[in-house]
PDB file of N, CA and C in Angstrom:
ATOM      1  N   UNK A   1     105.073  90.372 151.215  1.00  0.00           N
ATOM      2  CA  UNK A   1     105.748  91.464 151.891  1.00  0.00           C
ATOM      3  C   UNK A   1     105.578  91.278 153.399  1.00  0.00           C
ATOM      4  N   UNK A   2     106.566  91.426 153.955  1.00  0.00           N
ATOM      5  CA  UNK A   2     106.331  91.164 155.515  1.00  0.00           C
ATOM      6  C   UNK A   2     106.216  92.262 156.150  1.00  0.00           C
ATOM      7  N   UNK A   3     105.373  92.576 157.562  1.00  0.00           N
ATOM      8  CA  UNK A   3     105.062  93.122 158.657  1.00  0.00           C
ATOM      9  C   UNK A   3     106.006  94.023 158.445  1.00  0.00           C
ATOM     10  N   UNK A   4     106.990  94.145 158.651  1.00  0.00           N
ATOM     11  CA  UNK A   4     108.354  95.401 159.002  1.00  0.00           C
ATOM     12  C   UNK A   4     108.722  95.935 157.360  1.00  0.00           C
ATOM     13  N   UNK A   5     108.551  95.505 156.062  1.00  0.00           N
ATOM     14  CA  UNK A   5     108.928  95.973 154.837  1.00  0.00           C
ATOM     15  C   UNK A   5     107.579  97.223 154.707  1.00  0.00           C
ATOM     16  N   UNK A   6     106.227  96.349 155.444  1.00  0.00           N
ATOM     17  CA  UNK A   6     105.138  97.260 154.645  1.00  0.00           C
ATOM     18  C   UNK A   6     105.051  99.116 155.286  1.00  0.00           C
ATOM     19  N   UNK A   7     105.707  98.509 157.105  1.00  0.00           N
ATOM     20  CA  UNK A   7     105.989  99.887 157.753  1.00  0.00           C
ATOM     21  C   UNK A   7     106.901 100.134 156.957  1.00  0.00           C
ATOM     22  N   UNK A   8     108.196 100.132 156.297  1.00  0.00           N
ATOM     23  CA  UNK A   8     108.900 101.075 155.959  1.00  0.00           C
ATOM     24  C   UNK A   8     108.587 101.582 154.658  1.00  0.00           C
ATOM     25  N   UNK A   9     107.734 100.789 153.639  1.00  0.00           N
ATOM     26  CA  UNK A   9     107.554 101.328 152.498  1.00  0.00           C
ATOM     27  C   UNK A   9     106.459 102.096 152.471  1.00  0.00           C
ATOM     28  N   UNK A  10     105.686 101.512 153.142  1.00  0.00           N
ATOM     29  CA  UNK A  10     104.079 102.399 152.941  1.00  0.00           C
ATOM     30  C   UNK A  10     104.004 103.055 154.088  1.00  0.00           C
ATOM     31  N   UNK A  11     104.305 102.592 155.380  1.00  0.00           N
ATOM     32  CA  UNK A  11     103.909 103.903 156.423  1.00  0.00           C
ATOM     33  C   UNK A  11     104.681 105.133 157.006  1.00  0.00           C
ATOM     34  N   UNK A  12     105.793 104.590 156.900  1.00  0.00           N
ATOM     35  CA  UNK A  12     107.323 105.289 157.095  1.00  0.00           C
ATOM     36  C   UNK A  12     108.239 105.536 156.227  1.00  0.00           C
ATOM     37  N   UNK A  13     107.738 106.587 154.992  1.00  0.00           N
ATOM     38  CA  UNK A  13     108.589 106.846 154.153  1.00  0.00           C
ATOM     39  C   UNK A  13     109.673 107.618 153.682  1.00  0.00           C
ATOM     40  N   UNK A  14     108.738 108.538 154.597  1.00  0.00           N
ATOM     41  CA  UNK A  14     110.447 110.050 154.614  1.00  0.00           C
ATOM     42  C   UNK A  14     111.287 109.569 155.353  1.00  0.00           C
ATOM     43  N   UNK A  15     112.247 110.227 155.919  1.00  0.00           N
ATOM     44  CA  UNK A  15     113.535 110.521 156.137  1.00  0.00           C
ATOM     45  C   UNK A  15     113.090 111.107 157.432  1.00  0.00           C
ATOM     46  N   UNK A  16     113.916 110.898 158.590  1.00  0.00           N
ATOM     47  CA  UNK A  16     113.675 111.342 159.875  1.00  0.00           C
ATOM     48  C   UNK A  16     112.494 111.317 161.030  1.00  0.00           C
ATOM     49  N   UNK A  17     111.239 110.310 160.358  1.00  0.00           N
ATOM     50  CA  UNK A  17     110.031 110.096 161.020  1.00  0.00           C
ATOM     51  C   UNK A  17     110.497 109.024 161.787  1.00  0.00           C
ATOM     52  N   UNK A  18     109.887 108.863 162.749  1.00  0.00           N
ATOM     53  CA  UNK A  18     109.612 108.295 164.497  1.00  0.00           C
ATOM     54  C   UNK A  18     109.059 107.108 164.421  1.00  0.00           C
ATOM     55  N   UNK A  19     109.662 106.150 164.848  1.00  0.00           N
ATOM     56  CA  UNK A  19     108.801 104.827 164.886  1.00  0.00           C
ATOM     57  C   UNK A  19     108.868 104.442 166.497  1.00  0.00           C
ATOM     58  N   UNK A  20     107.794 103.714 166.607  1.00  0.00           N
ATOM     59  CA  UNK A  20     107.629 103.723 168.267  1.00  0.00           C
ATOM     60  C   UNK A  20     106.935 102.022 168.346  1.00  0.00           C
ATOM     61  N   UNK A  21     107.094 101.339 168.967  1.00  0.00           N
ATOM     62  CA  UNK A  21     107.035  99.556 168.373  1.00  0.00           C
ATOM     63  C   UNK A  21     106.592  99.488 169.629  1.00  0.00           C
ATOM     64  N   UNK A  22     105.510  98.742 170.350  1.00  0.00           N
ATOM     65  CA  UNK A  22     104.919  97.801 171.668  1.00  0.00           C
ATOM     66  C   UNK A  22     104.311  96.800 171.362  1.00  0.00           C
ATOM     67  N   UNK A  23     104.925  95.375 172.027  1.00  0.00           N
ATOM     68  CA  UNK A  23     104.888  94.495 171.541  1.00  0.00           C
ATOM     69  C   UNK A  23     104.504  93.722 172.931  1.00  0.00           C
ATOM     70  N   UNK A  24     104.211  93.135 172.729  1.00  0.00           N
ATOM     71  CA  UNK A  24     103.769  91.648 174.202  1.00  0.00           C
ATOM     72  C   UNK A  24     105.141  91.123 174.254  1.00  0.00           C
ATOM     73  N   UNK A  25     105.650  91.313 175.081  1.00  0.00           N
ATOM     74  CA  UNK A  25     107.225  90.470 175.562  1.00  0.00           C
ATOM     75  C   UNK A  25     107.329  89.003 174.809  1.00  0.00           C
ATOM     76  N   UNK A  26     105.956  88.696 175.354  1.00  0.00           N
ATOM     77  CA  UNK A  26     106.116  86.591 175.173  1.00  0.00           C
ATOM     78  C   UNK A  26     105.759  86.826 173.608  1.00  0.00           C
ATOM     79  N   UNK A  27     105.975  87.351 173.033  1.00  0.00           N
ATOM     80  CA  UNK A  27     105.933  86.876 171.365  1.00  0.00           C
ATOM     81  C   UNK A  27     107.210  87.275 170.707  1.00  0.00           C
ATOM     82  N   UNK A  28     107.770  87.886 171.148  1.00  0.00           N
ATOM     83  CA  UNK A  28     109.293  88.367 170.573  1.00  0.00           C
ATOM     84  C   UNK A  28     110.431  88.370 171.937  1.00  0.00           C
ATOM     85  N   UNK A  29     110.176  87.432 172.600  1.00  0.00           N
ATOM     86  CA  UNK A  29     110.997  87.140 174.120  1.00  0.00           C
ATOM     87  C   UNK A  29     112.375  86.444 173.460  1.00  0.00           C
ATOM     88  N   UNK A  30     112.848  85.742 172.826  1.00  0.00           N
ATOM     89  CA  UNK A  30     113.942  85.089 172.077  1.00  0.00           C
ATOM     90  C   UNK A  30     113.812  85.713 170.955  1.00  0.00           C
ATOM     91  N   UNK A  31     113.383  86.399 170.180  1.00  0.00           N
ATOM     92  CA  UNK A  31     113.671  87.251 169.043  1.00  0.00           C
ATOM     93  C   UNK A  31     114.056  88.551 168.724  1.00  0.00           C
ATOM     94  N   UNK A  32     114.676  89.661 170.620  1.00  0.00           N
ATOM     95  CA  UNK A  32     114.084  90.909 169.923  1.00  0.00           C
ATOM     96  C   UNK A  32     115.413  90.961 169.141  1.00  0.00           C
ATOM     97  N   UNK A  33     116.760  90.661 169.401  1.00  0.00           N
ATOM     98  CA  UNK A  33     117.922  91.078 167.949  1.00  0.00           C
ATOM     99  C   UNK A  33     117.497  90.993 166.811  1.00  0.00           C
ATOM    100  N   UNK A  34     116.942  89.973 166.522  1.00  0.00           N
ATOM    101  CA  UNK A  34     116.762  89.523 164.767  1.00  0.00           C
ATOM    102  C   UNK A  34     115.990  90.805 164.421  1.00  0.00           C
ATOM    103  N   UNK A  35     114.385  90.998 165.591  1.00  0.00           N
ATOM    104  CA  UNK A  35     113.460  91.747 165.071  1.00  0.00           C
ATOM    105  C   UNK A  35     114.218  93.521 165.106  1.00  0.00           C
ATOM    106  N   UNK A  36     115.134  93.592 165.945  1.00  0.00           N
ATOM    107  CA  UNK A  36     116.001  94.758 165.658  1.00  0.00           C
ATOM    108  C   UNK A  36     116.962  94.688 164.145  1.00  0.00           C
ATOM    109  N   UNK A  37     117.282  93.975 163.951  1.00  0.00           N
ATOM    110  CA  UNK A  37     118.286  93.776 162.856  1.00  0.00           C
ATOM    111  C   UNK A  37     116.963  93.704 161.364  1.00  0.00           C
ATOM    112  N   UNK A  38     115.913  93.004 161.620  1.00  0.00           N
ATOM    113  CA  UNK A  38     115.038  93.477 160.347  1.00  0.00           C
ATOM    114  C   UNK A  38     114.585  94.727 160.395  1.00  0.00           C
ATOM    115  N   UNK A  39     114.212  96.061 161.743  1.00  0.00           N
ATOM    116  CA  UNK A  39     114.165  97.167 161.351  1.00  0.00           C
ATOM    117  C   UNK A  39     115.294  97.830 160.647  1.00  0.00           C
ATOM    118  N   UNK A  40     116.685  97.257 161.351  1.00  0.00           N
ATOM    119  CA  UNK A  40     118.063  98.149 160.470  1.00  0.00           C
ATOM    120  C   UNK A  40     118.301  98.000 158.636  1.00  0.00           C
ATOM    121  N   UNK A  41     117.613  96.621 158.908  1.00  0.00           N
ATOM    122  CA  UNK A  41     118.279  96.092 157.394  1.00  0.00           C
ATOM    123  C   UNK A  41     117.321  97.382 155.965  1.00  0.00           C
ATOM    124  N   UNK A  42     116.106  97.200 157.398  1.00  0.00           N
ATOM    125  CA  UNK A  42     114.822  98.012 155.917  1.00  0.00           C
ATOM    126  C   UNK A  42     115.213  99.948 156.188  1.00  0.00           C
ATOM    127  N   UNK A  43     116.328 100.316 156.861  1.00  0.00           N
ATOM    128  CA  UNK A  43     116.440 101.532 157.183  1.00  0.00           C
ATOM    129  C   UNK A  43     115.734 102.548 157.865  1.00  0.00           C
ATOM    130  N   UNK A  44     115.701 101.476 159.486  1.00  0.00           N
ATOM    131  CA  UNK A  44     115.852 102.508 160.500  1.00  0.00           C
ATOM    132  C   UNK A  44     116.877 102.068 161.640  1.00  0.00           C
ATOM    133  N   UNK A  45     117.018 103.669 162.511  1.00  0.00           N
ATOM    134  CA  UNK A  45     118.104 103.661 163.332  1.00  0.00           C
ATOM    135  C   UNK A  45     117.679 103.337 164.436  1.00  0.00           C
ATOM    136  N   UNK A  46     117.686 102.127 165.494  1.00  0.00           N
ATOM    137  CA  UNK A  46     117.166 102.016 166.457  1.00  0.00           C
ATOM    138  C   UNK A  46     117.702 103.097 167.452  1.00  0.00           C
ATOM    139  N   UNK A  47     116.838 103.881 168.213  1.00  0.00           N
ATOM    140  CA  UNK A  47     117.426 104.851 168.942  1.00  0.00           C
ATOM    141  C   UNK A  47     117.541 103.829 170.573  1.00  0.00           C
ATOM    142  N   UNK A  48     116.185 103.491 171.250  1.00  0.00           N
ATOM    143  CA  UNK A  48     115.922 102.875 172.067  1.00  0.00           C
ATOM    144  C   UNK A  48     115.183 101.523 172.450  1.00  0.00           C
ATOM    145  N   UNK A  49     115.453 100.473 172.933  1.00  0.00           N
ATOM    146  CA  UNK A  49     114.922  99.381 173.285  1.00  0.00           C
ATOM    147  C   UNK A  49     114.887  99.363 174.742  1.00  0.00           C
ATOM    148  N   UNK A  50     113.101  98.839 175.001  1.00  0.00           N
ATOM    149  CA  UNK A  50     113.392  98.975 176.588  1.00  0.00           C
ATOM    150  C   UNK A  50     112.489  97.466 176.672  1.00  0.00           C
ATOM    151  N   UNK A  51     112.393  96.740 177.782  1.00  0.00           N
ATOM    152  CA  UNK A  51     112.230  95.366 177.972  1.00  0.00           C
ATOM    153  C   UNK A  51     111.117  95.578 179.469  1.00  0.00           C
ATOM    154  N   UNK A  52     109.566  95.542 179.725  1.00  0.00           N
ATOM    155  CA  UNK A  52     109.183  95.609 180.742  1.00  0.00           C
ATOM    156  C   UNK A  52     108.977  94.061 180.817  1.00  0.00           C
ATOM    157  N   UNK A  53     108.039  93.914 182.344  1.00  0.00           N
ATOM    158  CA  UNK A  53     107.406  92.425 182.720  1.00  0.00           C
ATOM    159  C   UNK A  53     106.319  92.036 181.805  1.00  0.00           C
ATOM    160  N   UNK A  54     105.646  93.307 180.630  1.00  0.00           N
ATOM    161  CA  UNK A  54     104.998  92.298 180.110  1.00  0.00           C
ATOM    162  C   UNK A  54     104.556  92.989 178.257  1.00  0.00           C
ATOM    163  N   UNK A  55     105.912  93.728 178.096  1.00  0.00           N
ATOM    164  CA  UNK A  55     106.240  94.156 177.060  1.00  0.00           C
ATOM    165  C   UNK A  55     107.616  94.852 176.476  1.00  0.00           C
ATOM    166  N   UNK A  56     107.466  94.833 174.839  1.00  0.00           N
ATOM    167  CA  UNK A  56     108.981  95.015 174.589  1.00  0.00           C
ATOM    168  C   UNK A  56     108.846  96.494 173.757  1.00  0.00           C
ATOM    169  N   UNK A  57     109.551  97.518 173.883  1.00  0.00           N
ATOM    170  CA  UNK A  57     109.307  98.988 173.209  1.00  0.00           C
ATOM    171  C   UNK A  57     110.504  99.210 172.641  1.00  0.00           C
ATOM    172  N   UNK A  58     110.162  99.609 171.052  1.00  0.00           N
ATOM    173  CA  UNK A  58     111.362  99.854 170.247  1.00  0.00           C
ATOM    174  C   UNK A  58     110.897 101.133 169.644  1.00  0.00           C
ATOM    175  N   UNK A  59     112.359 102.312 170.146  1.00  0.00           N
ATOM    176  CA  UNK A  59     111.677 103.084 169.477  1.00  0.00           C
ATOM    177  C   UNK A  59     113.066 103.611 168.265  1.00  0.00           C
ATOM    178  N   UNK A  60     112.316 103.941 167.080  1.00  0.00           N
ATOM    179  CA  UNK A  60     113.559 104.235 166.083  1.00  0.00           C
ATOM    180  C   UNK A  60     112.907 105.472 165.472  1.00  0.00           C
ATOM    181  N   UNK A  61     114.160 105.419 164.181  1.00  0.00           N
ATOM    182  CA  UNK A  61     113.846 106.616 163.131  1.00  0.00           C
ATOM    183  C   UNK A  61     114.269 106.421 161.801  1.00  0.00           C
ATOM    184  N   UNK A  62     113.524 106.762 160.601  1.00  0.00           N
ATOM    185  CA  UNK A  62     113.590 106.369 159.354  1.00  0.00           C
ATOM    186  C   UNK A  62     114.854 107.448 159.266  1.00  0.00           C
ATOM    187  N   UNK A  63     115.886 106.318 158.245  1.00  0.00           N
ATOM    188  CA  UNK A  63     116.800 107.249 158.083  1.00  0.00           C
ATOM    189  C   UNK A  63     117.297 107.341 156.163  1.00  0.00           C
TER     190      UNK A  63
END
């Protein structure tokens, strides 16, 4: 089970809860679409993505 299946099955299970993602830029610097597109696929709505100098913040909602 990967990293993003275990948040949506086991930590984020209802309907309308808040996910809030901070990440080190240089580890998902060429990846953040995909890593957006594996939160959509497991059902959440990305609300916001923001990109600093030395991190990446995703914030969504279980839908």
């Amino acid at each position: 089970m990967s990293p993003i299946q275990f948040l949506a099955n086991e930590l984020i299970s209802r309907p309308y809860e808040t996910l809030f993602i901070a990440k080190p830029k240089t580890k998902h610097e060429n990846k953040t679409e995909s890593f957006r597109e594996s939160l959509e696929k497991i059902g959440f709505k990305i609300m916001e993505t923001k990109t600093t100098r030395r991190f990446l913040y995703i914030q969504g909602i279980k839908l």
